[in-house]
Protein backbone atom coordinates (compact mmCIF):
# COMPACT_ATOMS: atom_id res chain seq x y z
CA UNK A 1 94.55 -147.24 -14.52
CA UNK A 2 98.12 -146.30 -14.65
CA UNK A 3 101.00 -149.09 -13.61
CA UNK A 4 103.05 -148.57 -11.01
CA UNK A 5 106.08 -148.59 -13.11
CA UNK A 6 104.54 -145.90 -14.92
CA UNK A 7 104.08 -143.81 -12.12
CA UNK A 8 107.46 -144.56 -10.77
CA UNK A 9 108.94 -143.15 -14.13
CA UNK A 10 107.09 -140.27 -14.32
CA UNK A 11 108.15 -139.15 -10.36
CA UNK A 12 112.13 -139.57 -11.81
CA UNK A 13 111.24 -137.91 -15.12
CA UNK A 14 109.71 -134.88 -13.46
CA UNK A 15 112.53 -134.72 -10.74
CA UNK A 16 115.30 -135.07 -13.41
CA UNK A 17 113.74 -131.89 -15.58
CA UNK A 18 112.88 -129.73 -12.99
CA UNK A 19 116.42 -130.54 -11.52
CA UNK A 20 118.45 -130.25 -14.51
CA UNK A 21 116.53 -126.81 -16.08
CA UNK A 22 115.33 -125.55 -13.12
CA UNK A 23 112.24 -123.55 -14.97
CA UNK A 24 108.81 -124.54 -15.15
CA UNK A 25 108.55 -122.85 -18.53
CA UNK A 26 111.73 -124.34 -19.89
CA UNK A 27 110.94 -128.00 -18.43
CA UNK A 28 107.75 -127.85 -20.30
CA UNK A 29 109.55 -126.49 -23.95
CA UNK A 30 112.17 -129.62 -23.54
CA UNK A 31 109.49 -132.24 -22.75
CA UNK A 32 106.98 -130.92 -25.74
CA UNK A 33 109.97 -131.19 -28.25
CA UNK A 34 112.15 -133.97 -26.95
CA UNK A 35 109.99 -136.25 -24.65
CA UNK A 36 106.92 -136.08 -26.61
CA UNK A 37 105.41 -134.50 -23.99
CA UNK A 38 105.67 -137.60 -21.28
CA UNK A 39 107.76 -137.26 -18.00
CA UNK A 40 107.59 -141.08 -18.29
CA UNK A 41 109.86 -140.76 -21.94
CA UNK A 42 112.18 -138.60 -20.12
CA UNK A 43 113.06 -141.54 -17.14
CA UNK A 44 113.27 -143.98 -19.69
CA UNK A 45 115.74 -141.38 -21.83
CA UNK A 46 117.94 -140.75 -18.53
CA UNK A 47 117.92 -144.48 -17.02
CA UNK A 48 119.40 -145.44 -20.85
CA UNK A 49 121.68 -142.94 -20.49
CA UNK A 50 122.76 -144.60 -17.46
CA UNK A 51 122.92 -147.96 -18.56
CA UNK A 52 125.56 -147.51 -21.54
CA UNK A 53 127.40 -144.87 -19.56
CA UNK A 54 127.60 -148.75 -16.95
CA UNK A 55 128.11 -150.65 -19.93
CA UNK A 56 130.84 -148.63 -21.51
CA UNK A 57 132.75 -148.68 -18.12
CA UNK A 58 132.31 -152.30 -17.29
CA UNK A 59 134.25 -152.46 -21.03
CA UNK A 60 136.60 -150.66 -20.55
CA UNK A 61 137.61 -152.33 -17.29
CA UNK A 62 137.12 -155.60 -19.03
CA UNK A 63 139.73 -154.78 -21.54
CA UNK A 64 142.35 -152.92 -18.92
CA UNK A 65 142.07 -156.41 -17.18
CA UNK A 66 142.58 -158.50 -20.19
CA UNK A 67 145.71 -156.51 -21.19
CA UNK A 68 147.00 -156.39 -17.93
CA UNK A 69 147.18 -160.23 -17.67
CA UNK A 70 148.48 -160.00 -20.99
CA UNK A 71 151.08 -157.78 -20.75
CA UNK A 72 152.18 -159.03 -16.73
């Protein structure tokens, strides 16, 4: 019986493909050879993506900050 989270991740997987290449045939070709052939891989893939592209920002605010009391 599949999770909820499971089934959550496979609705934003399938959105994100068929959003981003648009083509039944070339959602399929990316999630044989990149997502092992699991919408579910291709969430987790994009909501990592996410995550550092947070990370890195809340960085490089961190450091503005720190040099700006620094430097003031």
């Amino acid at each position: 019986m599949p999770k909820v989270a499971d089934t959550i991740l496979e609705g934003i997987g399938r959105q994100y493909l068929h959003l981003r290449l648009r083509s039944q045939e070339r959602v399929e070709r990316e999630l044989q050879v990149k997502y092992e052939g699991r919408y579910r891989n291709a969430a987790i893939v994009l909501l990592a993506d996410i995550f550092m592209a947070l990370a890195v920002v809340a960085f490089v605010v961190i450091i503005a900050a720190a040099l700006y009391f620094v430097v003031s």
